[in-house]
N, C-alpha and C. Protein backbone atom coordinates (compact mmCIF):
# COMPACT_ATOMS: atom_id res chain seq x y z
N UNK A 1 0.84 -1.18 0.00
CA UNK A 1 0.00 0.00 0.00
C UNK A 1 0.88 1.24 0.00
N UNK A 2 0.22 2.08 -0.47
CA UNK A 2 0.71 3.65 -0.51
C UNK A 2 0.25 4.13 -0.15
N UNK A 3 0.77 5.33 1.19
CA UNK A 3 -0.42 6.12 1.81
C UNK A 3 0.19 7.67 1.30
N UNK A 4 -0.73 8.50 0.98
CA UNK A 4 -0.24 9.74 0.62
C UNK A 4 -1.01 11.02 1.91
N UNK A 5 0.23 12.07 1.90
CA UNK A 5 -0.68 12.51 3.09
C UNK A 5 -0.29 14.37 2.68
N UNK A 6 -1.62 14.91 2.19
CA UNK A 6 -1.87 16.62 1.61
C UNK A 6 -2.34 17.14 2.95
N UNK A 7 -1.82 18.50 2.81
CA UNK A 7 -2.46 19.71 3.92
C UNK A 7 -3.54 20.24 3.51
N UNK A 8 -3.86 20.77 3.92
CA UNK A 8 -5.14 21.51 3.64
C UNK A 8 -5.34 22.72 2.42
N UNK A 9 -3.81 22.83 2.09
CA UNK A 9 -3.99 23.74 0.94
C UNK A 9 -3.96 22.81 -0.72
N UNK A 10 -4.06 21.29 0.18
CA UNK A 10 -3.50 20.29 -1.10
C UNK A 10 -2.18 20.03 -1.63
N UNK A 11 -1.17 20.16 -0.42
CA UNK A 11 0.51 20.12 -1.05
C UNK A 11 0.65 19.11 -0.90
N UNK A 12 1.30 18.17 -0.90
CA UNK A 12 1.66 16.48 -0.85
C UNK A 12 2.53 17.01 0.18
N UNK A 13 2.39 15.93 1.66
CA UNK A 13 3.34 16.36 2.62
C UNK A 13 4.54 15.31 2.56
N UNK A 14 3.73 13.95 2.14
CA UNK A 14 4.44 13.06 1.98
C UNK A 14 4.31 11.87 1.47
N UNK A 15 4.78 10.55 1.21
CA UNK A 15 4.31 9.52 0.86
C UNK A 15 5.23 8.34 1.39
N UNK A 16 4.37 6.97 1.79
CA UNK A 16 4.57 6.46 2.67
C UNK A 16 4.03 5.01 2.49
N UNK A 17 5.29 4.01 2.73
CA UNK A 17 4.38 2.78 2.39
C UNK A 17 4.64 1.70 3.77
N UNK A 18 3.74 2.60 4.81
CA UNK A 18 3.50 1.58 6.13
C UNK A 18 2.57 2.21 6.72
N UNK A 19 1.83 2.32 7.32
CA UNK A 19 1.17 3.09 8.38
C UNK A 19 1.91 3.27 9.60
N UNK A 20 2.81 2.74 9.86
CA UNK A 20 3.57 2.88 10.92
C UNK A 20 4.70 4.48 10.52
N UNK A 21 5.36 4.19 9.25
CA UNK A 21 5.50 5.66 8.66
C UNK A 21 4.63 6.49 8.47
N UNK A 22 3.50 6.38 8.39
CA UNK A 22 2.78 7.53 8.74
C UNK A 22 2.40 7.96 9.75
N UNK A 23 2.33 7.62 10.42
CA UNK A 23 2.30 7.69 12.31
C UNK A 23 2.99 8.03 12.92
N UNK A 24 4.36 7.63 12.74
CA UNK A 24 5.77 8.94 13.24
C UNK A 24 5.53 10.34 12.00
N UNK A 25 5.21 10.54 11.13
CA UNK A 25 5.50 11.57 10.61
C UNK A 25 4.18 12.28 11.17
N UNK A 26 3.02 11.99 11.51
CA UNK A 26 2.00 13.01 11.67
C UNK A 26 2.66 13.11 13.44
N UNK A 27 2.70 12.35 13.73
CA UNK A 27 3.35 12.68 15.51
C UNK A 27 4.45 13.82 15.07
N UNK A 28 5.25 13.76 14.10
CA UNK A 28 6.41 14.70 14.29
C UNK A 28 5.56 16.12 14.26
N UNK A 29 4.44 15.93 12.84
CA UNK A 29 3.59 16.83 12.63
C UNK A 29 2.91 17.77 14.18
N UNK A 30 2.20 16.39 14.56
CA UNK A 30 1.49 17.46 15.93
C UNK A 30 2.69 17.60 16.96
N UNK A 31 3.68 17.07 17.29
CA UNK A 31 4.53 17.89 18.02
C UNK A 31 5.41 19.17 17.83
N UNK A 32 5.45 19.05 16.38
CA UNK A 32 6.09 20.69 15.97
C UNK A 32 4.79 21.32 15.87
N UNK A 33 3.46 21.45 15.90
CA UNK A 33 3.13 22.47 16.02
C UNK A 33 2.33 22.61 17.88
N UNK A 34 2.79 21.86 18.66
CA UNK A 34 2.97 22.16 20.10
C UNK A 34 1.11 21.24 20.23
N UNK A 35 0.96 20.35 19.73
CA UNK A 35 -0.55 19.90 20.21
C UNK A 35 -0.35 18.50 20.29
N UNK A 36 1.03 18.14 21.30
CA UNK A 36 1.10 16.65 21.80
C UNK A 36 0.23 16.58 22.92
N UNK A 37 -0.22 15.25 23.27
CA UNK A 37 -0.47 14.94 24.57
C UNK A 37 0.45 14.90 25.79
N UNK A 38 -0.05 15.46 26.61
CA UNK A 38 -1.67 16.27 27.17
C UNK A 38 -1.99 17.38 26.83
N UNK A 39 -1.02 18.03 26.08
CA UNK A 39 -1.66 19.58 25.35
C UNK A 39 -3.12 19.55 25.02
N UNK A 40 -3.18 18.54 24.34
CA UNK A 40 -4.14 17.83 23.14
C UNK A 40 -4.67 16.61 23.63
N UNK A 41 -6.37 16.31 23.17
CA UNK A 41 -6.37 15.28 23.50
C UNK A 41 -5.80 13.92 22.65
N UNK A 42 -5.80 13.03 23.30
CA UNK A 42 -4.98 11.94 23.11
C UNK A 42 -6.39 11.58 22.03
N UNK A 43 -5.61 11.17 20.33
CA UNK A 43 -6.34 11.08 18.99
C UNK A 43 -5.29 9.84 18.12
N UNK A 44 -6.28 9.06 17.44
CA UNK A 44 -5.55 8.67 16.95
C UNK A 44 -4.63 9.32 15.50
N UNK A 45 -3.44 8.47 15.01
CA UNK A 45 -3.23 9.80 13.59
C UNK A 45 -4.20 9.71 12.55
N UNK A 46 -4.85 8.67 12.31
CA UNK A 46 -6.05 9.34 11.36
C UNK A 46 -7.05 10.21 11.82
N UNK A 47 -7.69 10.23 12.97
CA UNK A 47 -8.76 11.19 13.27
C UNK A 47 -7.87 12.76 13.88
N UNK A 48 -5.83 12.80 14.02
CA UNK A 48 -5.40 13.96 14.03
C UNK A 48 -5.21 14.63 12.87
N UNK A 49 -5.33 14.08 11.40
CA UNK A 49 -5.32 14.22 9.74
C UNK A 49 -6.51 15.00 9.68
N UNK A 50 -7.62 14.79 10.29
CA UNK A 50 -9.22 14.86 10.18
C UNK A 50 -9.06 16.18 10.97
N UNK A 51 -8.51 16.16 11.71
CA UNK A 51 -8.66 17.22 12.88
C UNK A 51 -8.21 18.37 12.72
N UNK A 52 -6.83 18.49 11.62
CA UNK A 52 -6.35 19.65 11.56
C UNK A 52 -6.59 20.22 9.94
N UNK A 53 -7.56 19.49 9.46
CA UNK A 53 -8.09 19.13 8.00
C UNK A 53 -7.28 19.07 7.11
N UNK A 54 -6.12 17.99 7.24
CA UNK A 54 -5.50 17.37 6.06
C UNK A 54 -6.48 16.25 5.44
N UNK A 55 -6.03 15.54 4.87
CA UNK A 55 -6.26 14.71 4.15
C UNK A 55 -5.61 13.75 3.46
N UNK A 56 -5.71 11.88 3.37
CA UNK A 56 -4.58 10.93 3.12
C UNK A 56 -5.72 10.02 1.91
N UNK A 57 -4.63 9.97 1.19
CA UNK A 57 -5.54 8.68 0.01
C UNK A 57 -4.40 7.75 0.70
N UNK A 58 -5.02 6.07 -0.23
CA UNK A 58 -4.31 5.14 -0.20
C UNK A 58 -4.56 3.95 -1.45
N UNK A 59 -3.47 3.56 -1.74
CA UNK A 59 -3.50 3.04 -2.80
C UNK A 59 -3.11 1.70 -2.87
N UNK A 60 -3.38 0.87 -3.91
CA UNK A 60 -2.22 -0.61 -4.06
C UNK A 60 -1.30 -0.39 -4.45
N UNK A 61 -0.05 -0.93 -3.74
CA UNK A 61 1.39 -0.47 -4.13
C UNK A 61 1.08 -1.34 -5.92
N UNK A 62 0.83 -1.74 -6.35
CA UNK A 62 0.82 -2.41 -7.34
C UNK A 62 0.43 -1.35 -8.34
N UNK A 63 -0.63 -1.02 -8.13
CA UNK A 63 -1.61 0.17 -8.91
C UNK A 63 -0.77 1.46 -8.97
N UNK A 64 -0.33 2.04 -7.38
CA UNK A 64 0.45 3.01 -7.54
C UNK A 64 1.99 2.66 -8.57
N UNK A 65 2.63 1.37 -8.52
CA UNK A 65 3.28 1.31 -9.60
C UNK A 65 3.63 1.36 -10.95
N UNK A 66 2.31 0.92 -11.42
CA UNK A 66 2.03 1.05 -13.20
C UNK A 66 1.45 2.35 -13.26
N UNK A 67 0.97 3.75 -12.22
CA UNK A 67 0.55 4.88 -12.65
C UNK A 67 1.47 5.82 -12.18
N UNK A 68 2.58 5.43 -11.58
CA UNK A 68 3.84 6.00 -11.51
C UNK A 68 4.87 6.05 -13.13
C-alpha cells in the first residue's frame, strides 16, 4: 500500500508505504506544532489528519506502480 498525506492547501506532505511511517511523521507533525499529549487530546493519527483538515488517500502499491 501507498499512503499519501496533503495539507489543507493540497501540497503532498508526503508519501509512505506503512502506516507505521505515517504515524511517526503526523506525531512529528502534531509535536512541531505544540498539540502533543496532554496539550491535546490523546487522537488517533487518522482522526489527528481529520482534525487539523489534512487529508490521506491510499493506494495498491501495485496500482500506484504502473501509474507511476
Amino acid at each position: 500500500m501507498v499512503f499519501k498525506l496533503f495539507d489543507s492547501d493540497d501540497n503532498l506532505r508526503g508519501t509512505f508505504t506503512s502506516i507505521y511511517d505515517l504515524e511517526l511523521y503526523v506525531d512529528s507533525v502534531r509535536n512541531s506544532r505544540g498539540e502533543s499529549y496532554p496539550q491535546t487530546p490523546r487522537m488517533s493519527p487518522f482522526d489527528y489528519i481529520k482534525h487539523i483538515g489534512w487529508i490521506w488517500t491510499v493506494t495498491d502499491k501495485e496500482v500506484a506502480h504502473e501509474v507511476l
